[in-house]
Protein backbone atom coordinates (compact mmCIF):
# COMPACT_ATOMS: atom_id res chain seq x y z
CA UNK A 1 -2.04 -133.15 142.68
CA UNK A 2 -1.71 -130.34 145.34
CA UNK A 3 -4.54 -128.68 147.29
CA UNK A 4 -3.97 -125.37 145.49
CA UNK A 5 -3.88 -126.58 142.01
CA UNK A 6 -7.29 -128.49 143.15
CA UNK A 7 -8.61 -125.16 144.45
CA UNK A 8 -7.92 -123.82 141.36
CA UNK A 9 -9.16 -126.23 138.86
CA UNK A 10 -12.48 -126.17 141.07
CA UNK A 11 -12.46 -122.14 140.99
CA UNK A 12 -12.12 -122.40 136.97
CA UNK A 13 -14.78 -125.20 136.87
CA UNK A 14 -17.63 -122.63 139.16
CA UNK A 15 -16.55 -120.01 136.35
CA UNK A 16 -17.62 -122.40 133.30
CA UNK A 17 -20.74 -123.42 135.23
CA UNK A 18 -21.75 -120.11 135.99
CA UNK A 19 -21.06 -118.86 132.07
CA UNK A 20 -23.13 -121.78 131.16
CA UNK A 21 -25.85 -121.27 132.59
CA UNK A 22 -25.99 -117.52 131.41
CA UNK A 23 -25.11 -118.65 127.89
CA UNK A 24 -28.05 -121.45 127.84
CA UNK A 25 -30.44 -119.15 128.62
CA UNK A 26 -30.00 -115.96 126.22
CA UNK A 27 -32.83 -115.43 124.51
CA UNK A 28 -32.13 -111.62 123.06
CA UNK A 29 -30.42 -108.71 123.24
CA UNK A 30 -31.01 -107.92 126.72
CA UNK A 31 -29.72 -111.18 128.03
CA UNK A 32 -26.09 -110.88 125.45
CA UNK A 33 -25.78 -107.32 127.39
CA UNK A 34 -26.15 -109.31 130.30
CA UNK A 35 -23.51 -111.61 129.56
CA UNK A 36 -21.00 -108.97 128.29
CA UNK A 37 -21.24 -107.54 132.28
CA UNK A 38 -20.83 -110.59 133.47
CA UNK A 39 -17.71 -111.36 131.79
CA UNK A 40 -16.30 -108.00 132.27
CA UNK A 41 -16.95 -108.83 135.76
CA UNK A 42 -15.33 -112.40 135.81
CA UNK A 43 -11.75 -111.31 134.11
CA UNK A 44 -11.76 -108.31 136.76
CA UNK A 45 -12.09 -110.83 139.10
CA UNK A 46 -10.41 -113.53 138.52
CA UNK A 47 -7.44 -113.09 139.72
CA UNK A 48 -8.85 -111.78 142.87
CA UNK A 49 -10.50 -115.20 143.23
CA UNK A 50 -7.17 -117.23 142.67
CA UNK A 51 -5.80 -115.39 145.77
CA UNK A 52 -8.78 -115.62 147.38
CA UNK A 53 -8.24 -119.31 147.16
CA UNK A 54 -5.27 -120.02 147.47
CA UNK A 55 -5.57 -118.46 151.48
CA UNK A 56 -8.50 -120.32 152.22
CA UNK A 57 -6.66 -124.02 151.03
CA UNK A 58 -5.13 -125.57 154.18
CA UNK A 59 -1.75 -125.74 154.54
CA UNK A 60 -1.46 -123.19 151.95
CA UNK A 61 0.42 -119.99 153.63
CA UNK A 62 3.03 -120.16 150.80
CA UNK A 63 1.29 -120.50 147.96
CA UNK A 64 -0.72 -117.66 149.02
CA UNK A 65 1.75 -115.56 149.66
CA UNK A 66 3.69 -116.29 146.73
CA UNK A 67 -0.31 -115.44 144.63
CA UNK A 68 -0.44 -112.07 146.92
CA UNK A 69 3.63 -111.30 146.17
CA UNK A 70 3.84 -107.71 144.15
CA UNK A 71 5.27 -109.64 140.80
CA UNK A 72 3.14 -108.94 137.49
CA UNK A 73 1.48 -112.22 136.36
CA UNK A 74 3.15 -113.55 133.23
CA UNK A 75 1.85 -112.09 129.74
CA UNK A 76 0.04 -114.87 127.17
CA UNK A 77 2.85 -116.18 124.86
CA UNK A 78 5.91 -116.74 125.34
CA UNK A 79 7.76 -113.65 126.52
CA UNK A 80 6.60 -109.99 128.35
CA UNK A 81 6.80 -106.70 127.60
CA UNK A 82 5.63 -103.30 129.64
CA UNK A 83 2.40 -102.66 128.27
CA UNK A 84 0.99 -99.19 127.35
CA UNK A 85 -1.46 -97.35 129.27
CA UNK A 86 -5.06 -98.91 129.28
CA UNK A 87 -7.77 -97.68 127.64
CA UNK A 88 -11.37 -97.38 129.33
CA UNK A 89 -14.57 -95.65 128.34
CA UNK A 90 -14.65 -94.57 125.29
CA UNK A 91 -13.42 -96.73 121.65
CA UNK A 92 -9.51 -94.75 121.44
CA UNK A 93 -7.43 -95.24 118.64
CA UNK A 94 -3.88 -96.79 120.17
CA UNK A 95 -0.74 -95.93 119.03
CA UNK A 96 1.56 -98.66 119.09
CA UNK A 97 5.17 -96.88 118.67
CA UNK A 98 4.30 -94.16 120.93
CA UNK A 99 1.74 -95.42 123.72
CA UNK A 100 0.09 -92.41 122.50
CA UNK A 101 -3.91 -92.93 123.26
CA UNK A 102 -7.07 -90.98 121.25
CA UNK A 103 -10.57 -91.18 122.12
CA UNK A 104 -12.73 -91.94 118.75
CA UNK A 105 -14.59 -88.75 117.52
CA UNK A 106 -18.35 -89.21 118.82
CA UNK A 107 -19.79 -89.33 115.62
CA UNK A 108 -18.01 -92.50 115.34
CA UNK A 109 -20.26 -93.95 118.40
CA UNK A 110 -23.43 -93.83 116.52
CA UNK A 111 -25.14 -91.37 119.04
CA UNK A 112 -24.88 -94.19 121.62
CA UNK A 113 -22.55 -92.50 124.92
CA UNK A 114 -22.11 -93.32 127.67
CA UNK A 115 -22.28 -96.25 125.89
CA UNK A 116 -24.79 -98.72 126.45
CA UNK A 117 -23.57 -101.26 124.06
CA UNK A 118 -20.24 -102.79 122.34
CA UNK A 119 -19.00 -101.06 119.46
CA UNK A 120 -17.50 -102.92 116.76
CA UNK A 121 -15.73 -101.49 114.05
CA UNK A 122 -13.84 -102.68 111.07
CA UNK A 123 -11.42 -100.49 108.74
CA UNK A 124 -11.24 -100.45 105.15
CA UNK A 125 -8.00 -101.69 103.53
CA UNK A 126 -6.84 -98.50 102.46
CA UNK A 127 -7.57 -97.61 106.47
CA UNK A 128 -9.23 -93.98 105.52
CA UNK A 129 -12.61 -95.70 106.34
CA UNK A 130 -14.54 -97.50 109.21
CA UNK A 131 -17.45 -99.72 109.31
CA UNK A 132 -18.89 -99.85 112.74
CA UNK A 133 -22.03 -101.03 114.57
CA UNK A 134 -23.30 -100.77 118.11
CA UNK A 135 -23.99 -104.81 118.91
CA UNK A 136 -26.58 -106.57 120.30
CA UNK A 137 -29.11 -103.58 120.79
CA UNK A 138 -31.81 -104.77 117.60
CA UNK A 139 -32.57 -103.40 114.97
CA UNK A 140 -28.65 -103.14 114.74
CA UNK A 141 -27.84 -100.87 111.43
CA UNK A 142 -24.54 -100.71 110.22
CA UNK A 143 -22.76 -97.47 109.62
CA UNK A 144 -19.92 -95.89 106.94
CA UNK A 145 -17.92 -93.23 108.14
CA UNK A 146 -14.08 -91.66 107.51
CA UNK A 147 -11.89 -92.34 110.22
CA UNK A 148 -12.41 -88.71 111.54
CA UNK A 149 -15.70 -89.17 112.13
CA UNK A 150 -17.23 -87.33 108.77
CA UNK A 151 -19.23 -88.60 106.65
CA UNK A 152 -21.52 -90.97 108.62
CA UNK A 153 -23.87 -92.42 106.74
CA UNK A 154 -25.48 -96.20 107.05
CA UNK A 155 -23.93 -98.98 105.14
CA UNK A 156 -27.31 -101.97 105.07
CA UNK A 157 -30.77 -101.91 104.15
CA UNK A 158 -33.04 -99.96 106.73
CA UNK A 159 -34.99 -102.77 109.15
CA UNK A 160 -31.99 -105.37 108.99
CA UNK A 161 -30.31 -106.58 111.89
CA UNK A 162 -26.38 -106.35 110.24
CA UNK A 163 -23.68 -107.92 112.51
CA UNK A 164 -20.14 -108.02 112.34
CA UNK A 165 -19.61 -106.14 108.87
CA UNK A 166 -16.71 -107.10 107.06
CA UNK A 167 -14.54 -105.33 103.98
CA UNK A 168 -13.92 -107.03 100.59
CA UNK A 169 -10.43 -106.42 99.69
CA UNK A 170 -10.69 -103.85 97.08
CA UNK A 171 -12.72 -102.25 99.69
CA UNK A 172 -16.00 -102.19 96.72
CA UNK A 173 -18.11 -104.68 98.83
CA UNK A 174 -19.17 -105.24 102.69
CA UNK A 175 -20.34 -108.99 104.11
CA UNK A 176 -22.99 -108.97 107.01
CA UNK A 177 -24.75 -111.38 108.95
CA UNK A 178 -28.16 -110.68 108.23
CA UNK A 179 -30.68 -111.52 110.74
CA UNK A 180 -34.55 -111.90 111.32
CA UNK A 181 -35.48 -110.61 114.70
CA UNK A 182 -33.55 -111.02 117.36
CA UNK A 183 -33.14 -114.66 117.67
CA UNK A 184 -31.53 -117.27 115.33
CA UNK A 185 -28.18 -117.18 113.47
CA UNK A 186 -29.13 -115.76 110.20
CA UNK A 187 -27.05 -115.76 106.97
CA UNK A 188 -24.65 -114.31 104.88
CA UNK A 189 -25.06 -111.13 102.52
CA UNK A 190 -22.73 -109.14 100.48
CA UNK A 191 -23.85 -105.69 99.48
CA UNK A 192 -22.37 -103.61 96.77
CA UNK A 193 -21.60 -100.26 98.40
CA UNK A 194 -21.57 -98.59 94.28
CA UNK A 195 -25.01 -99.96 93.23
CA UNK A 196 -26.50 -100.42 97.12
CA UNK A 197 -27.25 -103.96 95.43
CA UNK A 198 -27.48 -106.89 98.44
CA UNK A 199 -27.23 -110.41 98.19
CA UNK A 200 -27.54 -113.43 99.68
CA UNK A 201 -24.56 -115.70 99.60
CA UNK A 202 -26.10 -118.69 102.50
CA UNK A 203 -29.18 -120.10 102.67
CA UNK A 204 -28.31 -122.14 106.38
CA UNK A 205 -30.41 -124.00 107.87
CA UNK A 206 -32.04 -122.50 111.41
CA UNK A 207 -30.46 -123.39 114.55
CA UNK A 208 -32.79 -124.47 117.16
CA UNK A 209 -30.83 -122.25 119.62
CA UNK A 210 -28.27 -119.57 119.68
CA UNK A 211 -27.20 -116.42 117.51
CA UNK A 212 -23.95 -115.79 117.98
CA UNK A 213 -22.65 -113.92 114.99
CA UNK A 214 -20.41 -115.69 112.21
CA UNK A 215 -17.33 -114.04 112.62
CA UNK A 216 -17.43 -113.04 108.99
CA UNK A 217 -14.38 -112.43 106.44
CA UNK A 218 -13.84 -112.45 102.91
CA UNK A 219 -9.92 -114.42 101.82
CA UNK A 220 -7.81 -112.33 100.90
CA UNK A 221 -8.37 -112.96 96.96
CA UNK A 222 -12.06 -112.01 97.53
CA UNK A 223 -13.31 -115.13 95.94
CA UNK A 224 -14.78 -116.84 99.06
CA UNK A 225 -15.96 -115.82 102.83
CA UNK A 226 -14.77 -117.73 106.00
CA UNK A 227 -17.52 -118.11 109.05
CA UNK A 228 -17.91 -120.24 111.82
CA UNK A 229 -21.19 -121.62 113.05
CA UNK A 230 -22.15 -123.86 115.79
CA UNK A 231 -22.59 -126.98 115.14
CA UNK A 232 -26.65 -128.36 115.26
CA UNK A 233 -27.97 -130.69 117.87
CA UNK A 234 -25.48 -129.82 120.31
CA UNK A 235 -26.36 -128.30 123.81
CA UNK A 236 -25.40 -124.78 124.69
CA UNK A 237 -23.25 -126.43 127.64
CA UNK A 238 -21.60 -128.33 125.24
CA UNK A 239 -21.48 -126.46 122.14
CA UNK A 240 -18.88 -127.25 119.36
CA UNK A 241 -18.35 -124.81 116.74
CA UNK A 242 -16.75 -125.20 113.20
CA UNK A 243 -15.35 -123.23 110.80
CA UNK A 244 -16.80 -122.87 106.89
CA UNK A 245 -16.29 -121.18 103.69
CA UNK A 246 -18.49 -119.91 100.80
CA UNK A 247 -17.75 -118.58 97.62
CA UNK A 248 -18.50 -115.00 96.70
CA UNK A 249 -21.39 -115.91 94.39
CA UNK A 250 -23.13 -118.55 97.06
CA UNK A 251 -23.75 -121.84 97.03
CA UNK A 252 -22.95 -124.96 99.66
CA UNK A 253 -20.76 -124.30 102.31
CA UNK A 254 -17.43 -125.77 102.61
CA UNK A 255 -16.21 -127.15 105.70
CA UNK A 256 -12.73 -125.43 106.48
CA UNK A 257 -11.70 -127.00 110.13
CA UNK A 258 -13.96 -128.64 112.72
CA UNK A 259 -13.61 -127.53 116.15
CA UNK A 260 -12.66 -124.06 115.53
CA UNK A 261 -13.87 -120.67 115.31
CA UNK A 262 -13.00 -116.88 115.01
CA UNK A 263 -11.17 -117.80 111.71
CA UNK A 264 -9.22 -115.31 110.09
CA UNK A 265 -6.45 -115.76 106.97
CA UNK A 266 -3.21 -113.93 106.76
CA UNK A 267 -3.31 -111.01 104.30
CA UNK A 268 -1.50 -112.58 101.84
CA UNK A 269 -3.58 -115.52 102.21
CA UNK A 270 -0.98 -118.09 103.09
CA UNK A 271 -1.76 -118.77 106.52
CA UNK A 272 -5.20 -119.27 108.89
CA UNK A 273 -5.38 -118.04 112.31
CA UNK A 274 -8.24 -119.51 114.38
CA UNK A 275 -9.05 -120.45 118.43
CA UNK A 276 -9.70 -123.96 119.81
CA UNK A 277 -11.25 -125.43 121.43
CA UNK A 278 -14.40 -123.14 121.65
CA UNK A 279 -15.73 -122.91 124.75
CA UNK A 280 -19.70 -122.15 125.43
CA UNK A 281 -18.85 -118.57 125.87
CA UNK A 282 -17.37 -118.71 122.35
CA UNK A 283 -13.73 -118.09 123.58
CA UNK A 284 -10.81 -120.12 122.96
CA UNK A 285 -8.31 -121.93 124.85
CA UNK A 286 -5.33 -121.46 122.37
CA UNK A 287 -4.70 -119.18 119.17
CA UNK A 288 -3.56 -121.68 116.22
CA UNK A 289 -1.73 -121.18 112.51
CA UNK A 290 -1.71 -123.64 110.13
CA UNK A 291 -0.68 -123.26 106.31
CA UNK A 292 -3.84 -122.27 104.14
CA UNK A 293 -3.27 -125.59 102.34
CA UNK A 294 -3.43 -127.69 104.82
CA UNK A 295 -0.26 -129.50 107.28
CA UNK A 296 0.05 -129.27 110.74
CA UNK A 297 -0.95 -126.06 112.93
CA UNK A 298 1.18 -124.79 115.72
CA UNK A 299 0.20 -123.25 118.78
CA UNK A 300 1.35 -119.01 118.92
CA UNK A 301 -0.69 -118.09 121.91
CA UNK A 302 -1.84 -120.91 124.76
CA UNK A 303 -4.07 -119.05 127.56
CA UNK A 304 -8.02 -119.70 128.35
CA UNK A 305 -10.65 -116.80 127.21
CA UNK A 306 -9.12 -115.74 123.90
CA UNK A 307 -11.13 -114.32 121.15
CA UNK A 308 -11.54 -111.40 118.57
CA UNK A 309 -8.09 -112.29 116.77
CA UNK A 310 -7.15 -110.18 113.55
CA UNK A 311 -3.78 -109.65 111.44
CA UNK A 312 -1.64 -106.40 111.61
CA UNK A 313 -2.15 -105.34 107.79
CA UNK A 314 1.59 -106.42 107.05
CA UNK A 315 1.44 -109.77 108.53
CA UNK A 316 3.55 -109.84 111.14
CA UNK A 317 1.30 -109.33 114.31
CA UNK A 318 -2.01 -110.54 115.43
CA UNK A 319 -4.26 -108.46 118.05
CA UNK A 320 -6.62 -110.92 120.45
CA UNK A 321 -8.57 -110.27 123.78
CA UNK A 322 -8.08 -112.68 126.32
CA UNK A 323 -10.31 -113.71 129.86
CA UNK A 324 -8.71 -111.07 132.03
CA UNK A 325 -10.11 -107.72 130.01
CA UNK A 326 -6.86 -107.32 128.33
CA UNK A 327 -5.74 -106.70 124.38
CA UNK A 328 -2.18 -108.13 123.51
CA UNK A 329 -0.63 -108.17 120.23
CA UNK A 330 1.62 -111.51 119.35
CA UNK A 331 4.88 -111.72 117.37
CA UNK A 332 3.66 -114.39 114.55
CA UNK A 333 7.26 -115.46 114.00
CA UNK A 334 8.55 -114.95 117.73
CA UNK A 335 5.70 -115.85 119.80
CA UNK A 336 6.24 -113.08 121.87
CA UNK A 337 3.47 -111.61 123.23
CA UNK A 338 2.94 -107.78 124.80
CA UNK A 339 -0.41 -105.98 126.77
CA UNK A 340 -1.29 -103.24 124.80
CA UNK A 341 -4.37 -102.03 126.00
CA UNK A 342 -7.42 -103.43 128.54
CA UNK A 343 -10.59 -103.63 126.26
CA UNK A 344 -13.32 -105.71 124.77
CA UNK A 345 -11.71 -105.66 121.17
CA UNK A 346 -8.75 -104.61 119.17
CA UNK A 347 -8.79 -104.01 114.93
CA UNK A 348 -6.12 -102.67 113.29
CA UNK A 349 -6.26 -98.80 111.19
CA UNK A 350 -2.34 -99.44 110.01
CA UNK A 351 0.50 -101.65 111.31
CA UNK A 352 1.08 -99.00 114.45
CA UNK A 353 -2.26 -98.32 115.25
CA UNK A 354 -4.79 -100.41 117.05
CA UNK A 355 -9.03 -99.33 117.26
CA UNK A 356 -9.84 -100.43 121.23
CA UNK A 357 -13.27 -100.73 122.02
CA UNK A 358 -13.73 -101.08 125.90
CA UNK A 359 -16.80 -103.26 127.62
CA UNK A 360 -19.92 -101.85 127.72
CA UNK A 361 -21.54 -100.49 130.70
CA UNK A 362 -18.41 -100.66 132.73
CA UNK A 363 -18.32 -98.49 136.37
């Protein structure tokens, strides 16, 4: 092994330690914004660090200059592409045929700019809707608006803490992490957005630590939900996650794929997308498909810090984050793999059109 690709591996190995120890000790709100900065920070930096490296290993003049040479670092997956312009600030709706770029009406921000928090949103399947949230700042409610920005109204019961809202397919029903205070993982509810009826579909048993949110999503036939949850008696350093399904009317969990999280199925329901390994910081090393049924998965997207992965509406693309602050959308039958946008994450409105929402709290 060469110097530089030890300098390296020890320069990835301070970053895992360091997100470690800021994972392991969240214990609300306050401390998840925290970590959002810092990895905002780390992807900024990272490649700065790698150069920064590279000149300090003896004997090393090359590789540095070949790290500090004016040629763009090669795009996740398995081919490039010029990307569009980035997006920063404010959430911006991206056009993908045209590069065109459109900040999100303010209404659509929940009163919360210059924004102090990450906005996540998720779009009906007719795409005339959004359901959004501002995360991590408790009580979190979740908001119902029309994609231009009329209409806002809130979605859960008053008092609940509802993360990562996600559509039923007939677009009649929302699922939401429900959850008491602002520590523990919660469970699973479905309300009824005719009737304003909610109900509990998991009855989970408490982690001791930890509340990352479930990554929620109903299959595409709207009979069961797909989650992932850590795994108990693990450490935070060493945390394993897993992914699970329930069926619409509750009951015990079924486990889908250990290992694995931010699962997500194709829309026709043929195919699961997921990431792992999971890291501590709940990223993944490697975006996966493998046939609903079962057989063996194959690697679309290899590249450390992934996460936030969801389908184009027709199939043929996935969006994902990665470690360096960037949004790329992936081929699913090419592989090939294009920056379309820095941000925090990326849903789809329509197959052209990407929702970017940019790190909180950025300078």
């Amino acid at each position: 092994m060469t110097l530089d690709v030890r300098a390296r591996r020890a320069a990835e190995n301070i970053h895992r330690a360091v997100a470690v120890m800021e994972m392991g000790t969240m214990q609300g709100p306050r401390d998840l914004e925290r970590f959002h900065r810092f990895r905002a920070r780390k992807s900024r930096n990272r490649r700065i660090g790698a150069v920064l490296v590279g000149i300090a290993v003896p004997l090393a003049v090359i590789v540095g200059a070949i790290l500090l040479s004016s040629d763009p670092p090669e795009v996740a997956g398995r081919g490039t592409q010029q990307s569009l312009s980035p997006s920063r600030g404010k959430p911006v709706f991206v056009d993908l045929r045209t590069g065109e770029i459109t900040p999100l009406p303010d209404s659509l921000l929940a009163g919360n700019y210059p924004l102090e928090t990450t906005p996540f949103y998720r779009a009906s399947p007719d795409g005339t809707k959004l359901v959004f949230e501002q995360c991590c700042s408790w009580p979190a409610p979740t908001f119902i608006a029309n994609v231009d920005g009329t209409s806002v109204h809130r979605a859960t019961p008053a008092g609940v803490d509802a993360v990562g809202a996600s559509w039923s397919p007939d677009g009649s029903m929302l699922v939401y992490q429900g959850r008491d205070g602002t520590t523990g993982l919660g469970n699973l509810f479905v309300v009824d957005l005719n009737t304003g009826e909610v109900r509990q579909i998991t009855h989970l048993r408490p982690l001791r630590r930890g509340w990352w949110f479930m990554w929620q999503s109903f299959a595409p036939d709207g009979s069961t939900i797909l989650f992932h949850r850590p795994r108990r008696h693990v450490a935070p350093s060493e945390q394993v996650w897993d992914l699970w399904s329930v069926p619409l009317s509750g009951g015990e969990p079924v486990l889908v794929r250990r290992n694995a999280g931010f699962g997500t199925y194709s829309p026709d329901g043929g195919t699961l997308a997921y990431l792992s390994p999971m890291s501590s910081e709940a990223t993944g090393d490697a975006l996966w498909l493998v046939d609903a049924g079962g057989g063996n998965p194959r690697a679309l997207v290899e590249r450390e810090g992934l996460w936030w992965p969801t389908w184009s509406p027709d199939g043929t693309m996935i969006a994902y984050a990665d470690g360096t602050d960037e949004i790329h959308v992936v081929d699913v039958a090419t592989g090939q793999s294009t920056k379309v946008a820095e941000g925090a994450t990326a849903e789809w409105l329509d197959d052209h059109t990407l929702i970017v929402t940019p790190y909180c709290c950025r300078g």
